[in-house]
N, C-alpha and C. Protein backbone atom coordinates (compact mmCIF):
# COMPACT_ATOMS: atom_id res chain seq x y z
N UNK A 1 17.52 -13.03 3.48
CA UNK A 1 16.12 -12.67 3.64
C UNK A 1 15.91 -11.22 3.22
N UNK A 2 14.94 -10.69 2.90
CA UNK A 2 14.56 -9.11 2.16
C UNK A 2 12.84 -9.34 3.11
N UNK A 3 12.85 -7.98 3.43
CA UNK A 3 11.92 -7.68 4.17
C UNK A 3 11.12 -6.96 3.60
N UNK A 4 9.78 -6.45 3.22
CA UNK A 4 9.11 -5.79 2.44
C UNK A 4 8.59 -4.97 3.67
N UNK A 5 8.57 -3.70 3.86
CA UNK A 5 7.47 -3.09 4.80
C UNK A 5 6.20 -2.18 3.75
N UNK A 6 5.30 -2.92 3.40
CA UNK A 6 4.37 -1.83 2.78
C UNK A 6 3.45 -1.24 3.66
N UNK A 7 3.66 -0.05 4.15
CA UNK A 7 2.93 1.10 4.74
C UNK A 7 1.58 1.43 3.92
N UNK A 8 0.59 1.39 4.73
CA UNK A 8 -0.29 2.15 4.02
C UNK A 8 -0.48 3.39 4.38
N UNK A 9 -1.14 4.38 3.61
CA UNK A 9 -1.08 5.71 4.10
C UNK A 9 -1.42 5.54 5.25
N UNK A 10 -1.77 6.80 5.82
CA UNK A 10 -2.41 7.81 6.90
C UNK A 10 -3.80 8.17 6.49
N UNK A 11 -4.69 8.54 7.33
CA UNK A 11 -6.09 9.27 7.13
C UNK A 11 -5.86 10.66 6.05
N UNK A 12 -6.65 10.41 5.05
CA UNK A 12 -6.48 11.49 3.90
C UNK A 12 -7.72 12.09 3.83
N UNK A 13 -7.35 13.02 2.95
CA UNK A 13 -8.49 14.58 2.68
C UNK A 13 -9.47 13.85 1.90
N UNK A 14 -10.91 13.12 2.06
CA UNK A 14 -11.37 12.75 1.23
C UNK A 14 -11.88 13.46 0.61
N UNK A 15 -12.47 14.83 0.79
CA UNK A 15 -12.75 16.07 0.57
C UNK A 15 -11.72 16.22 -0.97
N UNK A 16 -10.90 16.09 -1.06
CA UNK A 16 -10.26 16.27 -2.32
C UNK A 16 -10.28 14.70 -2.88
N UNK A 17 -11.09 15.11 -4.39
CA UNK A 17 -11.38 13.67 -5.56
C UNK A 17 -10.16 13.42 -5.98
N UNK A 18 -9.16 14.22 -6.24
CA UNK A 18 -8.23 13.94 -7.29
C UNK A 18 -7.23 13.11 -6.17
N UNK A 19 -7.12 11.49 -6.69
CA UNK A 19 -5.99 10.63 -6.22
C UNK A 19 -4.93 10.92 -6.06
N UNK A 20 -4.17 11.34 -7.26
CA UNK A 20 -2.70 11.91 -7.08
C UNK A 20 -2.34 12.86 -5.95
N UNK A 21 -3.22 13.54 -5.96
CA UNK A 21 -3.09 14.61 -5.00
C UNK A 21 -3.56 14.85 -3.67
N UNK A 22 -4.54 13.50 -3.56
CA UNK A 22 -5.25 14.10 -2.16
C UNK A 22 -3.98 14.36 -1.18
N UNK A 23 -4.06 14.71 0.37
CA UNK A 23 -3.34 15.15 1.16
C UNK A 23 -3.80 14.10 2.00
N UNK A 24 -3.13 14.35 3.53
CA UNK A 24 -3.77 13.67 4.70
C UNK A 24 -3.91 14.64 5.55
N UNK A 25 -4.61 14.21 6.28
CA UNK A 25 -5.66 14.85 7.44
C UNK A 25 -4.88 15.37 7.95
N UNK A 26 -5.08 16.46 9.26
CA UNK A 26 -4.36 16.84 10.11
C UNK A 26 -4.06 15.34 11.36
N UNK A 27 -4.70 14.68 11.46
CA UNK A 27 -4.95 12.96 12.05
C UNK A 27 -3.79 12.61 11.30
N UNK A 28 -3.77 12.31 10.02
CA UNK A 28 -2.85 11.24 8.99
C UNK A 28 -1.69 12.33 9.31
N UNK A 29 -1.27 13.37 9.13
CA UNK A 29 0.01 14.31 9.39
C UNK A 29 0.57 13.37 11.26
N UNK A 30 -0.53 13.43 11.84
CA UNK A 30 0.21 12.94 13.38
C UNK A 30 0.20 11.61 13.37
N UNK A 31 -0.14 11.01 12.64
CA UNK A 31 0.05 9.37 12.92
C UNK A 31 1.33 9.18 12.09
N UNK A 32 1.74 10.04 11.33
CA UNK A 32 2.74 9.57 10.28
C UNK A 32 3.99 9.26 11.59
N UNK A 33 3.82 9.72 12.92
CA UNK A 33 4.65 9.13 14.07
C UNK A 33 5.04 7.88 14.44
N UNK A 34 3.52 7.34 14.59
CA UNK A 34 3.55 5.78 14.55
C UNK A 34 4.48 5.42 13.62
N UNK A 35 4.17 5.35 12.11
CA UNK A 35 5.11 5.05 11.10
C UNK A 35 6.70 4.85 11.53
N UNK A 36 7.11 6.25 12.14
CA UNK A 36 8.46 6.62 12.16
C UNK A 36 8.76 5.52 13.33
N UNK A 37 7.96 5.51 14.38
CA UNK A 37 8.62 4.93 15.35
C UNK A 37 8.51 3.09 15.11
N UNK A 38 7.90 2.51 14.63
CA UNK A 38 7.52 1.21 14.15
C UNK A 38 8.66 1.36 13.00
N UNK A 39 9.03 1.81 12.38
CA UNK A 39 10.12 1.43 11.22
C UNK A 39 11.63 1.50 11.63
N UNK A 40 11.97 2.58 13.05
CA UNK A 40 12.81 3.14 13.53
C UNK A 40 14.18 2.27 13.25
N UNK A 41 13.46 0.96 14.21
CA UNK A 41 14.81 -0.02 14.56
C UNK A 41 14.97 -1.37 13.22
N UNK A 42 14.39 -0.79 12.52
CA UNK A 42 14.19 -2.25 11.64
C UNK A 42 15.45 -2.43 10.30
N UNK A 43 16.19 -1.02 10.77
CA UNK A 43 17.74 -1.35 9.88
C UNK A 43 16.90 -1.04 8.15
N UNK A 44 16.75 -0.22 7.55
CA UNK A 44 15.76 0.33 6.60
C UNK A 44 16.91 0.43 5.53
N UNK A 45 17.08 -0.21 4.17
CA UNK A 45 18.21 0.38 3.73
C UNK A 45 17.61 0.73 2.60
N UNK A 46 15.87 0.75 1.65
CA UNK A 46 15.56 1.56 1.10
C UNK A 46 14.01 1.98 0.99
N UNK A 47 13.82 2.83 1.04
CA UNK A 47 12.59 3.23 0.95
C UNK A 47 12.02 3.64 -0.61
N UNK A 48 10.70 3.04 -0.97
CA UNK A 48 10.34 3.14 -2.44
C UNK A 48 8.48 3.73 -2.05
N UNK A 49 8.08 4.36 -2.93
CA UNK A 49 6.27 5.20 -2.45
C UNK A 49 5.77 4.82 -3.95
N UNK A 50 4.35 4.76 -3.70
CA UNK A 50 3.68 5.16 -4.91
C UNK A 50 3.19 6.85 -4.90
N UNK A 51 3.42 7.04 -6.04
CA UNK A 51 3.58 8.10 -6.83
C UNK A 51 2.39 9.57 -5.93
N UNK A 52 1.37 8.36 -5.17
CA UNK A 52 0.94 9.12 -4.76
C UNK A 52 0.72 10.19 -3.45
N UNK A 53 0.40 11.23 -3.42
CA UNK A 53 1.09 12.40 -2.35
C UNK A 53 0.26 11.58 -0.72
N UNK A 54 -0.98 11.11 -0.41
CA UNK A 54 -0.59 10.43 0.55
C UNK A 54 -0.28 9.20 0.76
N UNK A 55 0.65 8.45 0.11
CA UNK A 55 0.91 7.49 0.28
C UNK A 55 3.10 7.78 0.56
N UNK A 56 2.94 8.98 -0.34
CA UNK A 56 4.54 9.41 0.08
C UNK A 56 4.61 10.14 1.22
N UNK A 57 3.66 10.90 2.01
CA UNK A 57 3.75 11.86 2.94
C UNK A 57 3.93 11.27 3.94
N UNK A 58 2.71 9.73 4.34
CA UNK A 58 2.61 8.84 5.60
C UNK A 58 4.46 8.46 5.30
N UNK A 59 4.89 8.13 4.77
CA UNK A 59 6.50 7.99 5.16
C UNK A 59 7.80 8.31 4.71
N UNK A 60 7.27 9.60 4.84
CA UNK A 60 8.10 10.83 4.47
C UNK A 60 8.79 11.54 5.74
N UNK A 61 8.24 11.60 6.62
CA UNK A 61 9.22 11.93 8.34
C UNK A 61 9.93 10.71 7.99
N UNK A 62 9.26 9.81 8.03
CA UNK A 62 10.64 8.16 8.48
C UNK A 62 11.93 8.63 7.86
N UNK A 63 11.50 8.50 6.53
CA UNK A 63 12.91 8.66 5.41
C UNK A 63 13.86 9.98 6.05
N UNK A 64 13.06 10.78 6.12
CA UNK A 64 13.59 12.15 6.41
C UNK A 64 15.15 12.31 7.40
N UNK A 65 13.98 11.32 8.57
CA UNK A 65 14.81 11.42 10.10
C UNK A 65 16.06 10.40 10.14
N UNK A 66 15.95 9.68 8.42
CA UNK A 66 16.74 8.24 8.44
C UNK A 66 17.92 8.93 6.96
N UNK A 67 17.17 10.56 6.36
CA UNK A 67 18.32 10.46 5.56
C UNK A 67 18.07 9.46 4.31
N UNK A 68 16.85 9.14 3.67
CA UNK A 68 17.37 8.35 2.87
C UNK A 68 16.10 8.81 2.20
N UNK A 69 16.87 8.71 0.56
CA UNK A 69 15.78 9.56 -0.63
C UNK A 69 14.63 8.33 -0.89
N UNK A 70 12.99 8.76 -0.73
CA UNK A 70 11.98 7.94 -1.63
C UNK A 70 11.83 7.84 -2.85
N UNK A 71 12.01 6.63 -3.45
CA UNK A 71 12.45 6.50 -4.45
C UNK A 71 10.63 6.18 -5.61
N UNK A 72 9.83 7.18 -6.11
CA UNK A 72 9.00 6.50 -6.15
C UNK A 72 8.75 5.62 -7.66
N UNK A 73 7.72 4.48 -7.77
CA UNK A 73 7.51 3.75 -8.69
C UNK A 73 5.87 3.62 -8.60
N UNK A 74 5.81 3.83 -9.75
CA UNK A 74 4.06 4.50 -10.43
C UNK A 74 3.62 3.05 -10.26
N UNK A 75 4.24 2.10 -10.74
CA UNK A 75 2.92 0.60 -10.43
C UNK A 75 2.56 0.40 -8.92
N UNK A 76 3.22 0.98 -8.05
CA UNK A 76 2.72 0.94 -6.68
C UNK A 76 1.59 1.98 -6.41
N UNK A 77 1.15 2.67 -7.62
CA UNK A 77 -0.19 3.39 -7.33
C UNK A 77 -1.33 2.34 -7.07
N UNK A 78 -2.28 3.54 -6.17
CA UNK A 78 -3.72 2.17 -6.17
C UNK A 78 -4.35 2.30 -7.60
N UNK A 79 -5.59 1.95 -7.19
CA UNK A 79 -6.01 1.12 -8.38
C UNK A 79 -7.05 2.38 -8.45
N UNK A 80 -7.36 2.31 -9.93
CA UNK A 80 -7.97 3.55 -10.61
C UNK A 80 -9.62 3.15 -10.68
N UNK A 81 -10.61 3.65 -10.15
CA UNK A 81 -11.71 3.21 -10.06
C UNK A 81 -12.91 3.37 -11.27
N UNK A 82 -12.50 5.15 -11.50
CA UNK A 82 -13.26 5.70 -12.83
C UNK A 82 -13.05 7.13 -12.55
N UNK A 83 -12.94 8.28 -13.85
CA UNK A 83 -13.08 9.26 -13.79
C UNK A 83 -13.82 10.26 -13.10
N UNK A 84 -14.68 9.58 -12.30
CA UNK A 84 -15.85 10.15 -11.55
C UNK A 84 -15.85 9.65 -10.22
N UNK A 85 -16.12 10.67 -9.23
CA UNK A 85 -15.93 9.89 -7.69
C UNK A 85 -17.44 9.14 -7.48
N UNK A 86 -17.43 7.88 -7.07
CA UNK A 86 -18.25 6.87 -6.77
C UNK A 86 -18.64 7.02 -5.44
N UNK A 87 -20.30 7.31 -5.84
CA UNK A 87 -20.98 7.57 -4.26
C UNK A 87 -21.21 6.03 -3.61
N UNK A 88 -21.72 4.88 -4.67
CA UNK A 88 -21.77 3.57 -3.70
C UNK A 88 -20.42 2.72 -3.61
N UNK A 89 -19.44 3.60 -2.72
CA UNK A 89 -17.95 2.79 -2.99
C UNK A 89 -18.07 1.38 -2.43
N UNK A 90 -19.17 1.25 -1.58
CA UNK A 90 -19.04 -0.34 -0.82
C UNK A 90 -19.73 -1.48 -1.76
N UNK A 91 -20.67 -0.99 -2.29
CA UNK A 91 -20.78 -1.61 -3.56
C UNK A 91 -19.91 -2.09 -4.34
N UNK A 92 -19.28 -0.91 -4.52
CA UNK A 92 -18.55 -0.96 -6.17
C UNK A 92 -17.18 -2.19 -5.21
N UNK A 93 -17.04 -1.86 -4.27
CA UNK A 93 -15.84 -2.50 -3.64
C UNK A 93 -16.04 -4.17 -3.64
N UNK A 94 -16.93 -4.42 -2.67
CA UNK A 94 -17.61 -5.53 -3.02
C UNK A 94 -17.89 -6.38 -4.10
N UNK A 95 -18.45 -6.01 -4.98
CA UNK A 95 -18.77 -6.02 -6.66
C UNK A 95 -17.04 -6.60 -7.28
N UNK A 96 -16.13 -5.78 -6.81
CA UNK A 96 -14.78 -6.01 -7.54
C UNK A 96 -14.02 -7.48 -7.00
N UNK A 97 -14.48 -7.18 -4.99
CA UNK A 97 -14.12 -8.47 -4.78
C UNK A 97 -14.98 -9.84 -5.10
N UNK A 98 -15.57 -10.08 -5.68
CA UNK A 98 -16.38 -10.69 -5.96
C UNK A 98 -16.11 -10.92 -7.12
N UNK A 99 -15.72 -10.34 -7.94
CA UNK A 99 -15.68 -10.68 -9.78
C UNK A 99 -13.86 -9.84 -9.89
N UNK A 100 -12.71 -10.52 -9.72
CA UNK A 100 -11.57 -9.97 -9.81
C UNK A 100 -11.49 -9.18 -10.83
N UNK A 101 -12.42 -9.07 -12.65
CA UNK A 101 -11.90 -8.57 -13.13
C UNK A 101 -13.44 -7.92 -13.49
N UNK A 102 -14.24 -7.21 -12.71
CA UNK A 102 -15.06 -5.90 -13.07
C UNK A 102 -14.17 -4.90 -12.62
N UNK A 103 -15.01 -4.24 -13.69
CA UNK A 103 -13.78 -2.48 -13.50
C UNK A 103 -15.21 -1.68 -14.30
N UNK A 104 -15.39 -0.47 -13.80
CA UNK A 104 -15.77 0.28 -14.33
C UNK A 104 -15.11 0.88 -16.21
N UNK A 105 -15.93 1.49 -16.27
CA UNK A 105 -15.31 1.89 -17.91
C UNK A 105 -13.90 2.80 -18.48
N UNK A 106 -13.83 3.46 -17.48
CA UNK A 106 -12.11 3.63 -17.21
C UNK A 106 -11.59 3.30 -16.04
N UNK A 107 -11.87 2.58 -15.38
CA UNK A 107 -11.31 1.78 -14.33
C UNK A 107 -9.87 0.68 -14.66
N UNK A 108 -9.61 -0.09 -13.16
CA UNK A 108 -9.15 -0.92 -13.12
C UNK A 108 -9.73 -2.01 -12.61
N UNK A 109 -9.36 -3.58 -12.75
CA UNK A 109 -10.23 -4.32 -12.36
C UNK A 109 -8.75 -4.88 -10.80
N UNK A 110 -9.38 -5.17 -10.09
CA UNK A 110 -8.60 -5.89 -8.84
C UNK A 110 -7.83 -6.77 -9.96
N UNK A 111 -7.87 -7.58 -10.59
CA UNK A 111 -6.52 -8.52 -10.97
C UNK A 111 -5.44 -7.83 -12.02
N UNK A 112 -6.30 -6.39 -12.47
CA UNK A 112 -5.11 -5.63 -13.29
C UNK A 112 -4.08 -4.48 -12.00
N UNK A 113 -4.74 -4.73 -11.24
CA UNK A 113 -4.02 -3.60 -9.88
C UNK A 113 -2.99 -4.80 -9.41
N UNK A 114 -3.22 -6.34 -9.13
CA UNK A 114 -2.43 -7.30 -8.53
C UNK A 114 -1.59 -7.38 -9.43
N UNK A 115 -2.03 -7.47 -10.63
CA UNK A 115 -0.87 -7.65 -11.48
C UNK A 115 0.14 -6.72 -11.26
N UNK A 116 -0.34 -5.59 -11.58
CA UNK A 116 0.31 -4.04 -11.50
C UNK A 116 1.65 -4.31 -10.25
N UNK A 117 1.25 -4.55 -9.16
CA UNK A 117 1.83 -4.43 -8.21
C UNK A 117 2.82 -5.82 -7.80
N UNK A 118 1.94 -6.58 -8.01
CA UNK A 118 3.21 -8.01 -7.67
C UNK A 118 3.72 -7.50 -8.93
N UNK A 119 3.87 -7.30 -10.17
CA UNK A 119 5.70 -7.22 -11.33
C UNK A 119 6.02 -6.25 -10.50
N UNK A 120 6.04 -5.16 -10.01
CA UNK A 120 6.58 -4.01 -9.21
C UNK A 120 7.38 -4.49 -8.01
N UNK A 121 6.36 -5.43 -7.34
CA UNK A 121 6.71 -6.04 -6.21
C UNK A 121 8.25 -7.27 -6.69
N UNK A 122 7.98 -7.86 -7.36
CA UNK A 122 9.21 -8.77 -8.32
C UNK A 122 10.40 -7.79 -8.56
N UNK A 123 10.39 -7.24 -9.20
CA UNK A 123 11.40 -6.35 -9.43
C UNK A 123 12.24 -5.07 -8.22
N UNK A 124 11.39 -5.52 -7.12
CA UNK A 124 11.93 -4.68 -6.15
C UNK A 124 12.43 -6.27 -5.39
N UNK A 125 11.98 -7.32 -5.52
CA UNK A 125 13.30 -8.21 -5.29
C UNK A 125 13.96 -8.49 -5.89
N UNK A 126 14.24 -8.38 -7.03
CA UNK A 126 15.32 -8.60 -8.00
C UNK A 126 16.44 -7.52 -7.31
N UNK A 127 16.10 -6.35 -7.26
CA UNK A 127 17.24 -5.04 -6.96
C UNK A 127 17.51 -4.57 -5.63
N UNK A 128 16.49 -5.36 -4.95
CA UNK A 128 17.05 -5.05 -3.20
C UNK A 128 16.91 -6.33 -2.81
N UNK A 129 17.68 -7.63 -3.35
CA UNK A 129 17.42 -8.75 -2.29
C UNK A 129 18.55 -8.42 -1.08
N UNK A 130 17.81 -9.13 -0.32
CA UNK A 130 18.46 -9.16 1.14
C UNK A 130 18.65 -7.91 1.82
N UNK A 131 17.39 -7.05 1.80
CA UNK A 131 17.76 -5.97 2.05
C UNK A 131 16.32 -5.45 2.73
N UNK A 132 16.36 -4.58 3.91
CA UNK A 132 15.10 -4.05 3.96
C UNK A 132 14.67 -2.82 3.50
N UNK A 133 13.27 -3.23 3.45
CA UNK A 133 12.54 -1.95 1.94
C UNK A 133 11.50 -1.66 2.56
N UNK A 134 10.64 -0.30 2.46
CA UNK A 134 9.87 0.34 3.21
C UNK A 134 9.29 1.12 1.61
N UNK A 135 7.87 0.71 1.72
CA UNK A 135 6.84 0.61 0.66
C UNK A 135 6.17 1.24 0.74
N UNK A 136 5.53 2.88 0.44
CA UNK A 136 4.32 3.60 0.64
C UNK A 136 3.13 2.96 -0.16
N UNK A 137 2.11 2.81 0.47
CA UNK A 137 1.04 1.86 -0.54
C UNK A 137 -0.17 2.58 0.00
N UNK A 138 -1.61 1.72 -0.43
CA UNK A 138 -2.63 1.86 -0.02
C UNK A 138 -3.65 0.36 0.25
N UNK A 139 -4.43 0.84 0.90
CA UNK A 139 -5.28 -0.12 1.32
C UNK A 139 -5.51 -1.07 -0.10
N UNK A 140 -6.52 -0.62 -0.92
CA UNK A 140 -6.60 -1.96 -2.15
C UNK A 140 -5.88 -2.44 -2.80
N UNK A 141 -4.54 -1.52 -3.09
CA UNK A 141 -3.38 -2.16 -3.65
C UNK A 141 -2.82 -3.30 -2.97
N UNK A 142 -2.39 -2.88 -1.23
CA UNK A 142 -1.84 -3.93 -0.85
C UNK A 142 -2.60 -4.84 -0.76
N UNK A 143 -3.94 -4.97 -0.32
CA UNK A 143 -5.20 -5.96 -0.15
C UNK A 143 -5.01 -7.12 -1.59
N UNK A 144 -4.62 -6.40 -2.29
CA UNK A 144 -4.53 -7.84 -3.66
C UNK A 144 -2.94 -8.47 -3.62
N UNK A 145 -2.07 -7.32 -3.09
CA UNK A 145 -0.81 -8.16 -2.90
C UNK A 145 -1.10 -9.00 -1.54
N UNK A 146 -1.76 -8.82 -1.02
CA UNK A 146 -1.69 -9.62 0.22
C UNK A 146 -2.53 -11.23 -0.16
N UNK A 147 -3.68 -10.86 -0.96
CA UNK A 147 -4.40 -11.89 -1.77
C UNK A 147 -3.59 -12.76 -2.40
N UNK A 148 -2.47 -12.41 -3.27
CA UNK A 148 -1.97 -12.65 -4.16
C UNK A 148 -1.20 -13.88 -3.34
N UNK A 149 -0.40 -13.67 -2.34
CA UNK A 149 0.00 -14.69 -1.79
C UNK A 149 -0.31 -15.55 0.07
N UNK A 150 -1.97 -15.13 -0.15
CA UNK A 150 -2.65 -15.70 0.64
C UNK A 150 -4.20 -15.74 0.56
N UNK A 151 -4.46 -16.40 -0.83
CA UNK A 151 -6.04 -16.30 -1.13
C UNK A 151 -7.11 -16.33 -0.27
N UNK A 152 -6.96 -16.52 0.80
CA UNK A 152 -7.99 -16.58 2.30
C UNK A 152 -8.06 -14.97 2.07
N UNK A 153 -7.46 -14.78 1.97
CA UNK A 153 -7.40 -12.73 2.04
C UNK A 153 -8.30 -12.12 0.96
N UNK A 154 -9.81 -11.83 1.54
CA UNK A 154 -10.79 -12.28 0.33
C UNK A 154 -11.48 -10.66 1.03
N UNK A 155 -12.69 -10.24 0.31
CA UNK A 155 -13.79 -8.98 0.69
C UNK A 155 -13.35 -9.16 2.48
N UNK A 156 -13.91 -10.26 2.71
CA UNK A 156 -13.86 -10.18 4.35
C UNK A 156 -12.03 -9.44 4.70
N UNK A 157 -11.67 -9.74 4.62
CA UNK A 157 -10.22 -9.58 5.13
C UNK A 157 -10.32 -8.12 4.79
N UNK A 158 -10.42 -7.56 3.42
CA UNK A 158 -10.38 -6.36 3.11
C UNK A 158 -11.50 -5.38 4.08
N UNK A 159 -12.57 -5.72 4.19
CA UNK A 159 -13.42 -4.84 4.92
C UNK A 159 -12.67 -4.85 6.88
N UNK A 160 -12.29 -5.94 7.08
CA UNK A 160 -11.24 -5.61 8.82
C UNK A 160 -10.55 -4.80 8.60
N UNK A 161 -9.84 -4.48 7.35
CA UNK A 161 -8.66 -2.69 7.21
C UNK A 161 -8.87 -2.00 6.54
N UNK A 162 -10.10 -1.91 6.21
CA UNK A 162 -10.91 -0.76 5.81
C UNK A 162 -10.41 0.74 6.48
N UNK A 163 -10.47 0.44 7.99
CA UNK A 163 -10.26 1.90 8.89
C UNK A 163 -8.98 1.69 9.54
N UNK A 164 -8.30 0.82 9.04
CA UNK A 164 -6.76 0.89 9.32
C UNK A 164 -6.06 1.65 8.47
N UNK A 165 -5.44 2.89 8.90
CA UNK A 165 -5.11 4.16 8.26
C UNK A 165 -4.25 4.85 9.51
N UNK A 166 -2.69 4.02 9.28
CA UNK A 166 -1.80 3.24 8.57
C UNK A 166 -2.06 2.65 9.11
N UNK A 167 -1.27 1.66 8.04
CA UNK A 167 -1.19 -0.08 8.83
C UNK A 167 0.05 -0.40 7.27
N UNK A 168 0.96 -1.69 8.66
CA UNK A 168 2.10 -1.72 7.91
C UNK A 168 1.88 -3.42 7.74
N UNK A 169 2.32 -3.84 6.71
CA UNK A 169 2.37 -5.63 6.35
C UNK A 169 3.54 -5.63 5.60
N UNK A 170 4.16 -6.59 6.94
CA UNK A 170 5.78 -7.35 6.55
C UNK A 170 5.17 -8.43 5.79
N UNK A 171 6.38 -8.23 4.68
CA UNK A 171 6.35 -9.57 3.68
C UNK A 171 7.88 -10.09 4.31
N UNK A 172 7.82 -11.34 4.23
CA UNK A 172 9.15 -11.95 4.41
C UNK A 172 10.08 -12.59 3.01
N UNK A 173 10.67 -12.66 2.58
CA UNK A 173 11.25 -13.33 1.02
C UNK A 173 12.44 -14.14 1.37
N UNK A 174 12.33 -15.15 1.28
CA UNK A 174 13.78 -15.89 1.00
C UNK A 174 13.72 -16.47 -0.91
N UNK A 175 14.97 -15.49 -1.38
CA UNK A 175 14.95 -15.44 -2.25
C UNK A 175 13.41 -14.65 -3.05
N UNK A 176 12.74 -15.45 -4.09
CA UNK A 176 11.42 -15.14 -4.44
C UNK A 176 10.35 -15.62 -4.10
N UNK A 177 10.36 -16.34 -2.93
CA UNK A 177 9.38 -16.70 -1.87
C UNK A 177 8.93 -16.47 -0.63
N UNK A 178 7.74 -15.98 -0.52
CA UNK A 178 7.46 -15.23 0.30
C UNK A 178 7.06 -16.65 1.59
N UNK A 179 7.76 -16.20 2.52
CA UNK A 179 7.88 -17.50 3.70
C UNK A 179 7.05 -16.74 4.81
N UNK A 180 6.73 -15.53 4.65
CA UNK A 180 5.97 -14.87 6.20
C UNK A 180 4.98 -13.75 5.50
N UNK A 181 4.04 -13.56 6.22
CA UNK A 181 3.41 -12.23 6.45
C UNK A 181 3.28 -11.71 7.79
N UNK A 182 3.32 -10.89 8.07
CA UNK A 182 2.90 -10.15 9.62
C UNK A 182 1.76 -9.29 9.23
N UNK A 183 0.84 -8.75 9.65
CA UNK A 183 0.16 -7.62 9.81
C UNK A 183 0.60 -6.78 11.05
N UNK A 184 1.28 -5.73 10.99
CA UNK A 184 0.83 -4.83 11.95
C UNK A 184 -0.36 -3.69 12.36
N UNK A 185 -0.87 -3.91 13.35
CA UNK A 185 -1.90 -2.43 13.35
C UNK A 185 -1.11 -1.45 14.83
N UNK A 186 -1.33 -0.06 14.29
CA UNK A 186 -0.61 0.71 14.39
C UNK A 186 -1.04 1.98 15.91
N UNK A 187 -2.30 1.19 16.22
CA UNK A 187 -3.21 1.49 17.32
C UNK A 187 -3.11 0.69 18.32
C-alpha cells in the first residue's frame, strides 16, 4: 500500500499577488503545528511540495523535526488563473467548475491543472510505491485530484474547503489504484 498525504497550505498573505511567492499568515505560520502533529506518527518516508513558498512552508516544520529533505516538483503547482489578480474569483471559480476546460487567456483550465497533477501524481507512484509520501499542495489543485478519482467531488465539494486552510487528504494506492480517500480537517 503507498499512502499519499496531500497537505494543503496554511492561511496565506493574500495581500501579496505573486503565487510563487506569497507567504502565510502569522495564523498559517501557527497552524503549520497541526500539520506536524497529524503527520507525526504516520511513519513518513518522503516528503515532495509544489514549488510554491506556501505550500512548502505549511510542511516545512514536519520535514524539519523528521530530518527529511522536500523534494519539490513544479506540476504540483496550483493552477495559473491569469496574469492579473481576479476581483470576481467566485465567479471565475464557479465558471471553471462548470466548464472543465475555460481558462482565462493565460490561464489554466481545471482539466489542464488535473492533468498536470494526476501524471505528477503517477509518477510519484511509480518511485515511492509502498511507501508513505507527504504532498505540499493547494486547495484547486488537490480539488481536481480529488475529482479525478471521485467525480461526485464537483463546485459543491470544492466550495465546503474553500476555508479549510490546511487540510490534509489521504489517498490510499494498492498498486495504481486508488482503494481509499480520507479527508482530514485539521480544526
Amino acid at each position: 500500500m503507498t499512502n499519499l498525504y496531500f497537505v494543503r497550505h496554511a492561511r496565506p498573505n493574500y495581500q501579496n499577488h505573486d503565487d510563487l511567492t506569497r507567504e502565510l499568515t502569522a495564523q498559517g505560520l501557527a497552524d503549520r503545528k497541526l500539520v506536524t502533529a497529524f503527520l507525526w506518527d504516520k511513519q513518513i518516508d518522503v516528503v515532495l511540495s509544489s514549488p510554491y513558498k506556501r505550500a512548502f512552508d505549511t510542511i516545512k516544520e514536519f520535514a524539519d523535526a523528521k530530518s527529511l529533505d522536500i523534494k519539490l516538483i513544479n506540476d504540483f503547482r496550483e493552477r495559473k488563473i491569469e496574469s492579473v489578480w481576479i476581483d470576481d474569483f467566485e465567479g471565475f471559480c464557479k465558471r471553471q467548475w462548470e466548464d472543465f476546460d475555460f481558462k482565462l487567456s493565460d490561464g489554466e483550465s481545471l482539466r489542464e491543472v488535473q492533468k498536470r497533477n494526476i501524471s505528477a501524481l503517477k509518477q510519484v507512484l511509480k518511485v515511492c510505491s509502498d511507501k508513505n509520501v507527504v504532498i505540499g499542495s493547494h486547495g484547486t489543485a488537490l480539488s481536481t485530484i480529488i475529482n479525478y478519482f471521485d467525480a461526485s467531488f464537483d463546485y459543491q465539494g470544492f466550495q465546503k474547503i474553500r476555508d479549510l486552510m490546511p487540510w490534509i487528504v489521504q489517498f490510499t494506492f494498492q498498486g495504481d489504484s486508488c482503494v481509499n480517500i480520507q479527508k482530514h480537517n485539521l480544526y
